[in-house]
Each structure stands twice: as structure tokens, then as C-alpha cells.
C-alpha atoms as a PDB file:
ATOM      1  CA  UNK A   1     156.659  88.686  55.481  1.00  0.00           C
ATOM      2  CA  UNK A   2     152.729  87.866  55.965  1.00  0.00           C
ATOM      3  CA  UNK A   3     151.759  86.343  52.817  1.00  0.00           C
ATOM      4  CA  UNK A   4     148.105  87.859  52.918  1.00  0.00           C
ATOM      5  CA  UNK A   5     148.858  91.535  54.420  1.00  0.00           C
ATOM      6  CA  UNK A   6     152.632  91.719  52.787  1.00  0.00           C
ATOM      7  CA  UNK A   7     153.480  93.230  55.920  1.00  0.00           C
ATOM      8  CA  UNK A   8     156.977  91.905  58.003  1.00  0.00           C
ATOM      9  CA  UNK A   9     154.754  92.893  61.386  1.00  0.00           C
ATOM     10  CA  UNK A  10     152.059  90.387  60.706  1.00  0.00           C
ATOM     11  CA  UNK A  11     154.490  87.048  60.379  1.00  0.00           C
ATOM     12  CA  UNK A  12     152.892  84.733  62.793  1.00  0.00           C
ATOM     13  CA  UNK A  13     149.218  86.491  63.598  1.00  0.00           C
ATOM     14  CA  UNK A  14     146.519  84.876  63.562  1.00  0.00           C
ATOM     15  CA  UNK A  15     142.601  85.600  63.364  1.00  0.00           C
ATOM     16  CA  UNK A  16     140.725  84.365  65.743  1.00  0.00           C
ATOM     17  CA  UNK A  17     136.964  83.348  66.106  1.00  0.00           C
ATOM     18  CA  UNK A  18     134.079  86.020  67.447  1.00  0.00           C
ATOM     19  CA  UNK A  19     133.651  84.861  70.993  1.00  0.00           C
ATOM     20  CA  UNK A  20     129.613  85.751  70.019  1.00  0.00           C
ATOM     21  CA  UNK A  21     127.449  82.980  71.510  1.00  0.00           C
ATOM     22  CA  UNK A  22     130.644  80.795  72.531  1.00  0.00           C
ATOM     23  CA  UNK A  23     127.687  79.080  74.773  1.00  0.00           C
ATOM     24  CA  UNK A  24     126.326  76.996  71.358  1.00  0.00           C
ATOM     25  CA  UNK A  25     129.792  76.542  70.075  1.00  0.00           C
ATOM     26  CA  UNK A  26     130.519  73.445  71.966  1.00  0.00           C
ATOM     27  CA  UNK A  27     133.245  71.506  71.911  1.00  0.00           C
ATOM     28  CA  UNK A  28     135.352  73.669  72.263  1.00  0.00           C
ATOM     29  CA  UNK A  29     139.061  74.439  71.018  1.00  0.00           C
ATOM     30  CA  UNK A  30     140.212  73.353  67.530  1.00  0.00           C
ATOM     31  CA  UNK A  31     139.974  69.875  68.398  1.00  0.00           C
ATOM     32  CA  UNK A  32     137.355  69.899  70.957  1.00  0.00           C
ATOM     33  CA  UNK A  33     139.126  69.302  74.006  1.00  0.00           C
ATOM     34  CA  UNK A  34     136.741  71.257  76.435  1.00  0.00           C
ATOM     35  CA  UNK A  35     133.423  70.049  76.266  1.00  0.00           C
ATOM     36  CA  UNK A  36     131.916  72.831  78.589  1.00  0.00           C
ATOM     37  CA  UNK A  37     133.085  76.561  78.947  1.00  0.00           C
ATOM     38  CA  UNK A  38     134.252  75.594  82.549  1.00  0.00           C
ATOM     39  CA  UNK A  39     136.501  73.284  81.148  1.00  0.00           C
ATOM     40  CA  UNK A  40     137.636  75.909  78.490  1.00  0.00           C
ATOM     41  CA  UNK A  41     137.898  78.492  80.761  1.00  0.00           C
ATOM     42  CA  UNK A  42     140.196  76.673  82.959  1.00  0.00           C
ATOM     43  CA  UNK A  43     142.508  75.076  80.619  1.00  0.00           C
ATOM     44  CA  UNK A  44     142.817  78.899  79.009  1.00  0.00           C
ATOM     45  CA  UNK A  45     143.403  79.843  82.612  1.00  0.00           C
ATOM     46  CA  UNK A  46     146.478  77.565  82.972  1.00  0.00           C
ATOM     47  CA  UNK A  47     147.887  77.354  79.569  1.00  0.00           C
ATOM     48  CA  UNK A  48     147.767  80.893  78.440  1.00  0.00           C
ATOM     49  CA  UNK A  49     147.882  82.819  81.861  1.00  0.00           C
ATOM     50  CA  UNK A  50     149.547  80.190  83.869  1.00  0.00           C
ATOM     51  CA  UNK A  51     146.741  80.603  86.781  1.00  0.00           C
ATOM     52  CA  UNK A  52     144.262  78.108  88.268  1.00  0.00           C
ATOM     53  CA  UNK A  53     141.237  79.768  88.183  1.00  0.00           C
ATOM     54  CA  UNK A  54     139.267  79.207  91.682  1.00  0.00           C
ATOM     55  CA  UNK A  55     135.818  78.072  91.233  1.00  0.00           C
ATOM     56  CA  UNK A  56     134.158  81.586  91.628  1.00  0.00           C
ATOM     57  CA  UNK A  57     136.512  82.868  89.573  1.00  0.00           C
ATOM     58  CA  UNK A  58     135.593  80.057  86.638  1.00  0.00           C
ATOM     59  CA  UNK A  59     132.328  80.382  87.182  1.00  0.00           C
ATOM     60  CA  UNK A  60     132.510  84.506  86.792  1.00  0.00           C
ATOM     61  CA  UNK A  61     134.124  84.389  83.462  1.00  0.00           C
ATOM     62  CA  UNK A  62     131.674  81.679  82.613  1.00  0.00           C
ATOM     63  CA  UNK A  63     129.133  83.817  83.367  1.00  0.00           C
ATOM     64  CA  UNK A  64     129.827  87.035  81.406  1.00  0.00           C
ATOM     65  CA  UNK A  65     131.061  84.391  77.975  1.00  0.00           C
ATOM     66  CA  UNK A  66     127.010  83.623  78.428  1.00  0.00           C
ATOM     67  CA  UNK A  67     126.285  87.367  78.126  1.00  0.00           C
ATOM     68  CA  UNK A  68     127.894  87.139  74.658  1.00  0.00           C
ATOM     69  CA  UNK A  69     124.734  84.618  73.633  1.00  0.00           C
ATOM     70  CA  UNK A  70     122.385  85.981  71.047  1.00  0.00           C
ATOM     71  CA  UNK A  71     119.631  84.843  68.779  1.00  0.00           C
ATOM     72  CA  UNK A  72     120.975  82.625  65.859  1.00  0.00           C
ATOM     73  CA  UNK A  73     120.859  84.186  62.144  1.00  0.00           C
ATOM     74  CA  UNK A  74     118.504  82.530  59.885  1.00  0.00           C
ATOM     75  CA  UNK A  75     119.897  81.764  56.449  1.00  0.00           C
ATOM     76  CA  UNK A  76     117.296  80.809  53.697  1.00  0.00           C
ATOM     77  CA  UNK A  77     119.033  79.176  51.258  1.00  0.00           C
ATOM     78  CA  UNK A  78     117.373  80.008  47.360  1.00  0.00           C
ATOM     79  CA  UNK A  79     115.184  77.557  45.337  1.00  0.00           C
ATOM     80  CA  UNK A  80     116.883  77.493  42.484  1.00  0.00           C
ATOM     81  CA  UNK A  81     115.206  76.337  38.837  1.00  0.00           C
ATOM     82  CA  UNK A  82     115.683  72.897  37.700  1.00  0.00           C
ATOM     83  CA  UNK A  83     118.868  72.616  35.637  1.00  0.00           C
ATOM     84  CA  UNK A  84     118.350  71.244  31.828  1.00  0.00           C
ATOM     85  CA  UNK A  85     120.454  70.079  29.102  1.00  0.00           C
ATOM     86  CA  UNK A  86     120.548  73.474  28.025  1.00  0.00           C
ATOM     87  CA  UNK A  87     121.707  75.370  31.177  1.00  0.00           C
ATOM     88  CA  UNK A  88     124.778  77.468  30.677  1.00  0.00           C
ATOM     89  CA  UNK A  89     127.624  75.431  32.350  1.00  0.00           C
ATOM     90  CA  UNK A  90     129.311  77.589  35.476  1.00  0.00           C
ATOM     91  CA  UNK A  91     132.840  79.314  34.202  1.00  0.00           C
ATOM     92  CA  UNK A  92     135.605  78.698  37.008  1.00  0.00           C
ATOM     93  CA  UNK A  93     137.894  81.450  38.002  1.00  0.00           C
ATOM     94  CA  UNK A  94     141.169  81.563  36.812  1.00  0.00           C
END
């Protein structure tokens, strides 16, 4: 049984990442393997679909994963006020 959905049907699925501007991402893979989406492209190619990609082919799919490239969201983090001796402390979650 899935631990988070408590659902038998989910054992063994897995969320994966937005493909949204895979371009910046780089390296790429969990332990950055592919250092260009070329490389990615073709070692998803033979892995998961068991194909060698030809070069057009590569370079296609490269193409469109650049479509998915957007502006970056800006995060402004707060300025927060000093803390003092007299700051309430934070209260964990239990």
C-alpha cells in the first residue's frame, strides 16, 4: 500500500519533476550524468525506449524541451526585525 495516498495502486509511483525550463536545469538526471539535453535526450532514448535517437531526431526533441523555457520567478525573501532577548521563541510541531 502507498504510504502517502493509502492506495494498493500507487505502490511504486513516483512524482516526477516539471520538465518547465529543463534548458537551465543542467546537469541533468539525479546525479548529473548528462551535462547537455543532447546527452539527456539520448541516454533517455536508449535506456527507457531502447532506441538510438539519430541526430535530427536528438536534435528535434532538443528543440521543442527549449520551447518549455520561460522567464525565472523572482522570490523576495522578507526583512525580518532584529531578534532580541525578548522575542517569543518559535514552537515546533508535534
Amino acid at each position: 500500500m502507498s504510504a502517502i495516498t493509502g492506495k494498493d495502486a500507487d505502490r511504486f509511483k513516483f512524482k516526477v519533476p516539471t520538465l518547465r525550463n529543463v534548458e537551465m536545469t543542467y546537469p541533468h538526471f539525479h546525479d548529473g550524468e548528462a551535462e547537455t539535453l543532447t546527452e539527456a535526450v539520448d541516454l533517455m532514448g536508449r535506456l527507457q525506449l531502447g532506441r538510438k535517437f539519430s541526430e535530427d531526431e536528438n536534435a528535434k526533441i532538443v528543440a521543442f524541451l527549449k520551447t518549455l523555457t520561460g522567464d525565472q520567478p523572482s522570490f523576495l525573501m522578507p526583512i525580518l526585525p532584529p531578534s532580541t532577548d525578548s522575542t517569543p521563541q518559535p514552537q515546533p510541531f508535534d
